[in-house]
Protein backbone atom coordinates (compact mmCIF):
# COMPACT_ATOMS: atom_id res chain seq x y z
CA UNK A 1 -15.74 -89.78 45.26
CA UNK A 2 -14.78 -92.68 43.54
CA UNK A 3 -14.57 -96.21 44.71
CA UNK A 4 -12.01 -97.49 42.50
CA UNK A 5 -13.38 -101.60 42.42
CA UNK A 6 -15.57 -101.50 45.55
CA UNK A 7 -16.99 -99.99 48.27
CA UNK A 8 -14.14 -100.56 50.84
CA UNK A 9 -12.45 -97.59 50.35
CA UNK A 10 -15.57 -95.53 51.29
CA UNK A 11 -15.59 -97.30 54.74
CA UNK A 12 -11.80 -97.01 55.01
CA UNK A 13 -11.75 -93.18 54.69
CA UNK A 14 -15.15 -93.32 57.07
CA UNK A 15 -13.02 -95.15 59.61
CA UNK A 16 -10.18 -93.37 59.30
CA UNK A 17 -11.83 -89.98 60.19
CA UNK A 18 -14.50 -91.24 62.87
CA UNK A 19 -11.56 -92.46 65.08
CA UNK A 20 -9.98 -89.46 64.28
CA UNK A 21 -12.28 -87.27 65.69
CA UNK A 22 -12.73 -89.55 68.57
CA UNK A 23 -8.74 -89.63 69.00
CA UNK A 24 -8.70 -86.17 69.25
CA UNK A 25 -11.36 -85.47 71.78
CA UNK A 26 -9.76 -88.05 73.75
CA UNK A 27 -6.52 -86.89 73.92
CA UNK A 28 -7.97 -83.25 74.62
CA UNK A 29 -9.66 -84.74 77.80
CA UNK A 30 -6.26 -86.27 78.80
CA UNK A 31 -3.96 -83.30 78.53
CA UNK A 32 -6.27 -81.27 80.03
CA UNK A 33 -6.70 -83.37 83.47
CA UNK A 34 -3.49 -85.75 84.09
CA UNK A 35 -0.74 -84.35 86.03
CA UNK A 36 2.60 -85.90 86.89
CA UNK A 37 2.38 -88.48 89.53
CA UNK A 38 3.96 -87.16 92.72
CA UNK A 39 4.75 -84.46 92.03
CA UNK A 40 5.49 -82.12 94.80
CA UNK A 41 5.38 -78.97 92.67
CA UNK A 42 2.94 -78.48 89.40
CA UNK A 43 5.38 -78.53 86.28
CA UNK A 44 6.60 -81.24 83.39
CA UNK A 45 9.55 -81.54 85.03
CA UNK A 46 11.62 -79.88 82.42
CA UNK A 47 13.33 -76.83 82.47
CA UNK A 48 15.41 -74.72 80.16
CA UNK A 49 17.84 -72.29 80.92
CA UNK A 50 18.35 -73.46 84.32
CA UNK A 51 15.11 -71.73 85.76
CA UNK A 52 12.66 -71.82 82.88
CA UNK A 53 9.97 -74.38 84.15
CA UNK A 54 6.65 -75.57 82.51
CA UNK A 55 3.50 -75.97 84.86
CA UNK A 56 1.54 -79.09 84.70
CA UNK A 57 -1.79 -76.82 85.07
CA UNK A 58 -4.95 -77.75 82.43
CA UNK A 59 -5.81 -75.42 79.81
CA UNK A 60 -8.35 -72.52 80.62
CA UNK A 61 -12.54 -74.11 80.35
CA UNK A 62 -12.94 -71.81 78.26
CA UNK A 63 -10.36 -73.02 76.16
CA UNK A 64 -10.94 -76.30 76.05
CA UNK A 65 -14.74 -75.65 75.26
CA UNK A 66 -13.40 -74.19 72.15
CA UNK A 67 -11.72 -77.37 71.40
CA UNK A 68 -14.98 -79.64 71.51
CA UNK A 69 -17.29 -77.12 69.94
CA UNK A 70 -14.79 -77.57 66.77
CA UNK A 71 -15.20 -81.71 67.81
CA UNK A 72 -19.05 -81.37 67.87
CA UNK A 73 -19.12 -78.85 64.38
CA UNK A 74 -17.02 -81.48 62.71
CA UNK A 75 -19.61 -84.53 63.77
CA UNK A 76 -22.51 -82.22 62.96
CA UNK A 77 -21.01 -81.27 59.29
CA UNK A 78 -20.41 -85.14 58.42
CA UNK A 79 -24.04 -85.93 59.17
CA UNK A 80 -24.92 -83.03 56.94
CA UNK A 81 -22.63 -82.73 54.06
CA UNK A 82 -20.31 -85.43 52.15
CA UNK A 83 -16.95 -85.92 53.89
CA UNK A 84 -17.59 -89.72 55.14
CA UNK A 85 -16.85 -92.19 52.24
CA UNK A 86 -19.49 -91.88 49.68
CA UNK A 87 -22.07 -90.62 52.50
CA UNK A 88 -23.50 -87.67 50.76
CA UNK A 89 -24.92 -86.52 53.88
CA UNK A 90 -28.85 -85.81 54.61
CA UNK A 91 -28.55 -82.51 53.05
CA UNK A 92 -27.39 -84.09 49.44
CA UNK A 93 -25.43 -81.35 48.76
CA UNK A 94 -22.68 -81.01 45.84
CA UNK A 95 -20.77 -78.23 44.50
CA UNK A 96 -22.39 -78.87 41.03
CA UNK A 97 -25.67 -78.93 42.33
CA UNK A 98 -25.01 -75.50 43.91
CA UNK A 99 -23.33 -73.78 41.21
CA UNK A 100 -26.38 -75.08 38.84
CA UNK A 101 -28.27 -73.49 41.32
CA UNK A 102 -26.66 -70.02 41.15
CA UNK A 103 -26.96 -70.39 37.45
CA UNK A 104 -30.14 -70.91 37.28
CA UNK A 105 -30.83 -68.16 40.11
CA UNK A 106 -28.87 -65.59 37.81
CA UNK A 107 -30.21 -66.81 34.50
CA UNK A 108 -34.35 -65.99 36.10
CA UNK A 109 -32.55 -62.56 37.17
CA UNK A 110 -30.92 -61.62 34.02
CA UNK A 111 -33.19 -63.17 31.67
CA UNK A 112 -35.85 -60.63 30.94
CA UNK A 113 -32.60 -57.78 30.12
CA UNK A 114 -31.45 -59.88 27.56
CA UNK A 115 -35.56 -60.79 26.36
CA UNK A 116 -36.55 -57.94 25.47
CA UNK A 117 -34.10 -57.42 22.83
CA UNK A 118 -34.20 -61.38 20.90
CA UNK A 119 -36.67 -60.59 18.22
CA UNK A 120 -35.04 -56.99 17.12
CA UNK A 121 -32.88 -56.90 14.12
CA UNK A 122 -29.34 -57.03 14.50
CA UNK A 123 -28.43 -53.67 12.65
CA UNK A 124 -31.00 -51.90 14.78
CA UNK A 125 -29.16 -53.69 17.64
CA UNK A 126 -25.86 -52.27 16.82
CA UNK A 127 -26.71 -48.71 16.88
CA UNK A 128 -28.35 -48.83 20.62
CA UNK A 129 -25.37 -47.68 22.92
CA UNK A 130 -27.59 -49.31 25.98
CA UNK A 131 -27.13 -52.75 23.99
CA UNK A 132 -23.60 -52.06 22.54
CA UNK A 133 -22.50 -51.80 26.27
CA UNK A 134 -23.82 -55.19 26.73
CA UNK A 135 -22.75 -56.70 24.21
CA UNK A 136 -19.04 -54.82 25.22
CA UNK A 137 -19.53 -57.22 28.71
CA UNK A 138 -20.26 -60.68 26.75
CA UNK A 139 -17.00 -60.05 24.03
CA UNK A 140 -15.09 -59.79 26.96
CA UNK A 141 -16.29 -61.99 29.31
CA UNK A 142 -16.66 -65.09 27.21
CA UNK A 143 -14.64 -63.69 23.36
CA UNK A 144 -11.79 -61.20 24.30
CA UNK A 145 -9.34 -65.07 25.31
CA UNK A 146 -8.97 -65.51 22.04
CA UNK A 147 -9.62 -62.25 19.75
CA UNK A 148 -8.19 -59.94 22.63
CA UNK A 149 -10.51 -57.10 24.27
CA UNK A 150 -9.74 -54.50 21.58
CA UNK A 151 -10.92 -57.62 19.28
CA UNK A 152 -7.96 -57.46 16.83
CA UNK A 153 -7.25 -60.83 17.29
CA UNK A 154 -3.67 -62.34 16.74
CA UNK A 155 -1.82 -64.74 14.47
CA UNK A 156 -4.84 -67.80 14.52
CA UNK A 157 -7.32 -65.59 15.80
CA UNK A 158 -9.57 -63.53 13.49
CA UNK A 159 -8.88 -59.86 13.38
CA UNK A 160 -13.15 -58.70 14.00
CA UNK A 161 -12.40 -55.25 13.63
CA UNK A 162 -11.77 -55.06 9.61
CA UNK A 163 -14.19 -56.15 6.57
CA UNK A 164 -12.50 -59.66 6.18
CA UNK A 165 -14.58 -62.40 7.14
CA UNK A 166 -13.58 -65.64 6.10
CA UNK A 167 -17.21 -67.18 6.78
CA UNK A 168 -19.26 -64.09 5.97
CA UNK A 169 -19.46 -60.79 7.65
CA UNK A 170 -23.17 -60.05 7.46
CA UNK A 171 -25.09 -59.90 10.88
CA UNK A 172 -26.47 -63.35 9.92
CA UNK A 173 -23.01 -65.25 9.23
CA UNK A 174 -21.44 -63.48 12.34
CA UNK A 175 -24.49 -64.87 14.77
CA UNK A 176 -24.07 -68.61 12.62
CA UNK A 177 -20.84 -68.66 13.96
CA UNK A 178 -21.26 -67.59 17.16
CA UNK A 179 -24.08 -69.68 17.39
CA UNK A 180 -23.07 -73.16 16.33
CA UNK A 181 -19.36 -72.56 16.50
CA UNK A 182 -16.36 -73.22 13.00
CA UNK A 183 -14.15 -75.46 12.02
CA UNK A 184 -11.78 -74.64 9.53
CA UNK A 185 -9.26 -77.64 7.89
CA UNK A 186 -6.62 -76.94 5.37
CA UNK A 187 -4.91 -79.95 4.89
CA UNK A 188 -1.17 -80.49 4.53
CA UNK A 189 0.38 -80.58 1.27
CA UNK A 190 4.54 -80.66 2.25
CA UNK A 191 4.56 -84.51 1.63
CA UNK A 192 2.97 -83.90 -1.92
CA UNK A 193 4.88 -81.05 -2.97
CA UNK A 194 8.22 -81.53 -1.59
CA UNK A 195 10.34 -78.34 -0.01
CA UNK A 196 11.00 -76.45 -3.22
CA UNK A 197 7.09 -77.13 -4.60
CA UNK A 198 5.75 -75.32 -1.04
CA UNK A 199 8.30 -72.92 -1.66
CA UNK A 200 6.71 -71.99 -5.34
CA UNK A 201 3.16 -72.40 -3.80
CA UNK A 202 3.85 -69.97 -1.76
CA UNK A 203 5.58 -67.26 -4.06
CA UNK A 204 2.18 -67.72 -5.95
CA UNK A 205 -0.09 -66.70 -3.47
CA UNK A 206 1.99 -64.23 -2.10
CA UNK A 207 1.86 -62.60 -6.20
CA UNK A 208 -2.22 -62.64 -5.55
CA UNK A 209 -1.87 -60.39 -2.83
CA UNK A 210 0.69 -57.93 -4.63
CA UNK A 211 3.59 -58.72 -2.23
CA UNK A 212 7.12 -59.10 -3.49
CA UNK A 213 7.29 -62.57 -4.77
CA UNK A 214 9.79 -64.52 -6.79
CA UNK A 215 8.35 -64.49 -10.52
CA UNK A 216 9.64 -67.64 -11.84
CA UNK A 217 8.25 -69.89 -8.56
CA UNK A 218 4.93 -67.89 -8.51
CA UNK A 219 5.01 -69.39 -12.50
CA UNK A 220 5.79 -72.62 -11.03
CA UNK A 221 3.21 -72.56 -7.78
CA UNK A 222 0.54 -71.51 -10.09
CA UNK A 223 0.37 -74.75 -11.84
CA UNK A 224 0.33 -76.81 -8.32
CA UNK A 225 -2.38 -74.38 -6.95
CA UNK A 226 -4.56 -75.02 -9.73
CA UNK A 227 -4.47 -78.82 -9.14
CA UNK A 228 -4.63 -78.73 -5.49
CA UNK A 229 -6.20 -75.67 -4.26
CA UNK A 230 -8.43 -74.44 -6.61
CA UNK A 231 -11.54 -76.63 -5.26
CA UNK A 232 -11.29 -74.57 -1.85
CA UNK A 233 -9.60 -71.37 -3.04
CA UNK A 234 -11.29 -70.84 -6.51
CA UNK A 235 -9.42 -69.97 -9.40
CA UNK A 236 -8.72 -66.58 -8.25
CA UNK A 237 -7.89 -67.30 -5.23
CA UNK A 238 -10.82 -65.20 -3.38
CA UNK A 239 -11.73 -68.24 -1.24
CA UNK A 240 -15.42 -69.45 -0.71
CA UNK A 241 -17.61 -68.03 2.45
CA UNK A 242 -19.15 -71.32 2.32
CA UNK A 243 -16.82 -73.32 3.37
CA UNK A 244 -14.59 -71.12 5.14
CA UNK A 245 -11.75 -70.96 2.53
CA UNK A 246 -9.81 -67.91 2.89
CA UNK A 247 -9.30 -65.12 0.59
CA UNK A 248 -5.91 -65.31 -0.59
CA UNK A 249 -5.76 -62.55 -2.26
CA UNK A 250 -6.28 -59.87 0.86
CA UNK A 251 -2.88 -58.90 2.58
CA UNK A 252 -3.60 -60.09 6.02
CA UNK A 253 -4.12 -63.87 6.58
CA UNK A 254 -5.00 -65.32 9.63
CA UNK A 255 -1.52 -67.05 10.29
CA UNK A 256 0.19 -64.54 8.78
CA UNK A 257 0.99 -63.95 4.21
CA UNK A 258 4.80 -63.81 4.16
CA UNK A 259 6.91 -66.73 2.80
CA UNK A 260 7.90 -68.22 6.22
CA UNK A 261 4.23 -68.37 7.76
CA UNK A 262 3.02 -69.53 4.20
CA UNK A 263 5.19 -72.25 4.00
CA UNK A 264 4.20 -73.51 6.91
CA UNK A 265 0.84 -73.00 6.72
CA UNK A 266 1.04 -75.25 3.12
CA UNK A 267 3.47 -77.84 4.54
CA UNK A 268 1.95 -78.39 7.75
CA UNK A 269 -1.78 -77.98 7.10
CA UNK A 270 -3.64 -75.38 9.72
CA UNK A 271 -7.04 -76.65 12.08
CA UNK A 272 -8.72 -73.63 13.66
CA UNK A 273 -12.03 -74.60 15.58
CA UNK A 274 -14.45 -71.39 16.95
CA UNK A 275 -16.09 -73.25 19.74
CA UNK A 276 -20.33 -73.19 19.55
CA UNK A 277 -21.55 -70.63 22.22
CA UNK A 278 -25.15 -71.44 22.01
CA UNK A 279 -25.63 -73.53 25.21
CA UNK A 280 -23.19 -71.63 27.43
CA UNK A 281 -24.88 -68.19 26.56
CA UNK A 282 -27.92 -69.59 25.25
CA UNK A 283 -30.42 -67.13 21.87
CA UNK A 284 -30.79 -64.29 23.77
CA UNK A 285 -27.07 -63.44 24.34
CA UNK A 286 -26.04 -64.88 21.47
CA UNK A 287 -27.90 -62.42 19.77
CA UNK A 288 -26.75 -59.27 21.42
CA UNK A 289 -23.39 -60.33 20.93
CA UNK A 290 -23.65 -61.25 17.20
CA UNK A 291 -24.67 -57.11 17.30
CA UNK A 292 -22.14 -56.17 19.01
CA UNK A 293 -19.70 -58.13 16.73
CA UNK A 294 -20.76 -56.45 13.86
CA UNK A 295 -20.70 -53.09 15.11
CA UNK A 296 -17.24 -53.48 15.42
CA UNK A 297 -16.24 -53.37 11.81
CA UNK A 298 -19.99 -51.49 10.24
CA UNK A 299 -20.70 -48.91 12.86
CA UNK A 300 -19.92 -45.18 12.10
CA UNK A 301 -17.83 -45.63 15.17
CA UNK A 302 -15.95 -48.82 14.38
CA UNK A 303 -11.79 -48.69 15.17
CA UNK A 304 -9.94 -48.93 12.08
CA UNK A 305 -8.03 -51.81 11.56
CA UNK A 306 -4.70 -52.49 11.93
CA UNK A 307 -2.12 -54.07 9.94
CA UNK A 308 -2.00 -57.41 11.30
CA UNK A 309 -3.37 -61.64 11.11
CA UNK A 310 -6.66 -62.18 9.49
C-alpha cells in the first residue's frame, strides 16, 4: 500500500475498518434484542396491504452466531494477513511472495524434464517427437502472441515456418535470439527523399524481388538506394544476418513488398523488438524451444510455407 507523504493514511484506513467491524457487531446485538416499547403485540408497527404485519421477534441464535463468526474471522484475518494500513500482518504474507513461491515450487518440479536435455545438440533435439511435443507447449505458451500457433506469423511478425531468417536460421542464430531477444531499426527516410523519391525507392526494391515495378522510378530509386541503403542492405540488396537487415530481394517482407506497405515502411521508418526470453524461461527451455523452432522450417515434417509477411 502506499502512503502517499506519510503514514496517516495507514492509520486512517486502520480506523476506518476497526470501528467498522465494531459498528457492525454492535448494531447486530441491537436488532437482535430491542423491541418496540409498549408494545402490546410483537411487530414494527407497520403493515402493508392492510393485514401484512412485521414481528418485532430477534433473529434465530443460530443465525446470529453466523453473523459474529464472520465478525471474529474478519478480526482473526487482520491480525494475520495485510488489510489494516500498512500492517502486513504476523504471517507477512504477499501475493508476490506467494506466486514466487509457486514458481519456484514448479521450477524444482519441472526442472530435471527440461535437464536432461541442455547439453544435447539442437538438430538431434529436433528429431525427438518426446521433445518436439515440448517444445510444441513453450511456442505456444510463451511465442504463438505474436507469431500465431501455426507460427506463420503476420504482417510485423516473422513468418518461422519458411527458410527466411532475417538474423540467421541456423539452430545457433534461432536460440541467440530467443535467448537475448532483437531489435531491429530502419530509420525513416520520407523527410530526405520527399513523396516522389520514396515512391522511386520503392519501385527499386520492388524490381529486386521480380515484382511489377515502374522501370523509369526503379532507374531513379536505384541511385537513392545506393547512397542511403546500401550500408544495411548491401549492394544487392540481400541484407546482412548481422545486423538484421532484411533481404530485399525475397518476395515476402515482414511488413509486407508491395508499393503501399513499402512506402511506408521507407517514409516512416519500422522498430520491431523480439523481447529476451532468457530469464522468464531460463537455458534449459530456451534450448528446447530454439529446437523446436527450427524444426519448424528443417524437419522432414516441416508445414510448407505460405504466401505471406516475412
Amino acid at each position: 500500500m502506499s502512503d502517499f507523504t506519510s503514514g496517516f493514511w495507514g492509520v486512517y484506513i486502520s480506523v476506518i475498518t476497526i470501528v467498522s467491524i465494531i459498528a457492525c457487531a454492535v448494531l447486530l446485538q441491537l436488532t437482535s434484542t430491542r423491541k418496540v416499547s409498549g408494545s402490546e403485540v410483537e411487530t414494527t408497527g407497520y403493515s402493508w396491504d392492510e393485514d401484512l404485519v412485521e414481528y418485532n421477534n430477534p433473529l434465530p441464535r443460530w443465525w446470529i452466531w453466523l453473523f459474529y463468526i464472520t465478525i471474529f474471522f474478519s478480526l482473526g484475518y487482520l491480525v494475520l494477513y495485510p488489510g489494516l494500513g500498512t500492517f502486513k500482518g504476523t504471517y507477512q504474507w504477499t501475493s508476490v511472495k506467494q506466486y514466487e513461491d509457486e514458481v519456484a515450487q514448479s521450477e524444482a518440479q519441472s526442472a530435471p524434464l527440461y535437464e536432461k536435455y541442455a547439453n544435447t545438440d539442437l538438430k538431434q533435439l529436433a528429431a525427438d517427437p518426446e521433445v518436439l511435443a515440448i517444445g510444441q507447449k513453450l511456442f505456444l505458451n510463451n511465442c504463438a502472441q505474436c507469431h500465431s500457433s501455426d507460427a506463420r506469423g503476420g504482417k510485423g511478425y516473422p513468418n518461422l515456418t519458411d527458410g527466411d531468417w532475417i538474423y540467421g536460421g541456423s539452430p545457433e542464430a534461432i536460440k541467440e535470439s530467443i535467448t537475448n531477444g532483437r531489435k531491429g531499426i530502419m530509420p525513416p527516410w520520407g523527410a530526405l527523399l520527399g513523396e516522389d523519391g520514396v515512391k522511386d525507392m520503392a519501385h527499386y526494391v520492388m524490381s529486386l524481388s521480380g515484382r511489377t515495378f515502374d522501370s523509369l522510378r526503379a532507374a531513379r530509386g536505384k541511385d537513392k538506394f545506393m547512397s542511403t541503403c546500401v550500408a544495411c542492405h548491401g549492394a544487392d540488396g540481400k541484407g546482412n544476418p548481422a545486423i538484421g537487415s532484411a533481404n530485399l530481394t525475397k518476395v515476402n517482407l515482414l511488413y509486407g513488398a508491395d508499393e503501399p506497405a513499402l512506402m511506408e515502411t521507407i517514409s516512416k521508418g519500422r522498430m520491431s523488438n523480439m523481447p529476451a526470453q532468457k530469464e522468464l524461461l531460463g537455458e534449459a527451455r530456451v534450448h528446447i524451444l530454439a529446437a523446436y523452432v527450427w524444426s519448424l522450417s528443417n524437419s522432414p515434417g516441416a508445414p510448407t510455407a505460405k504466401p505471406g509477411v516475412k
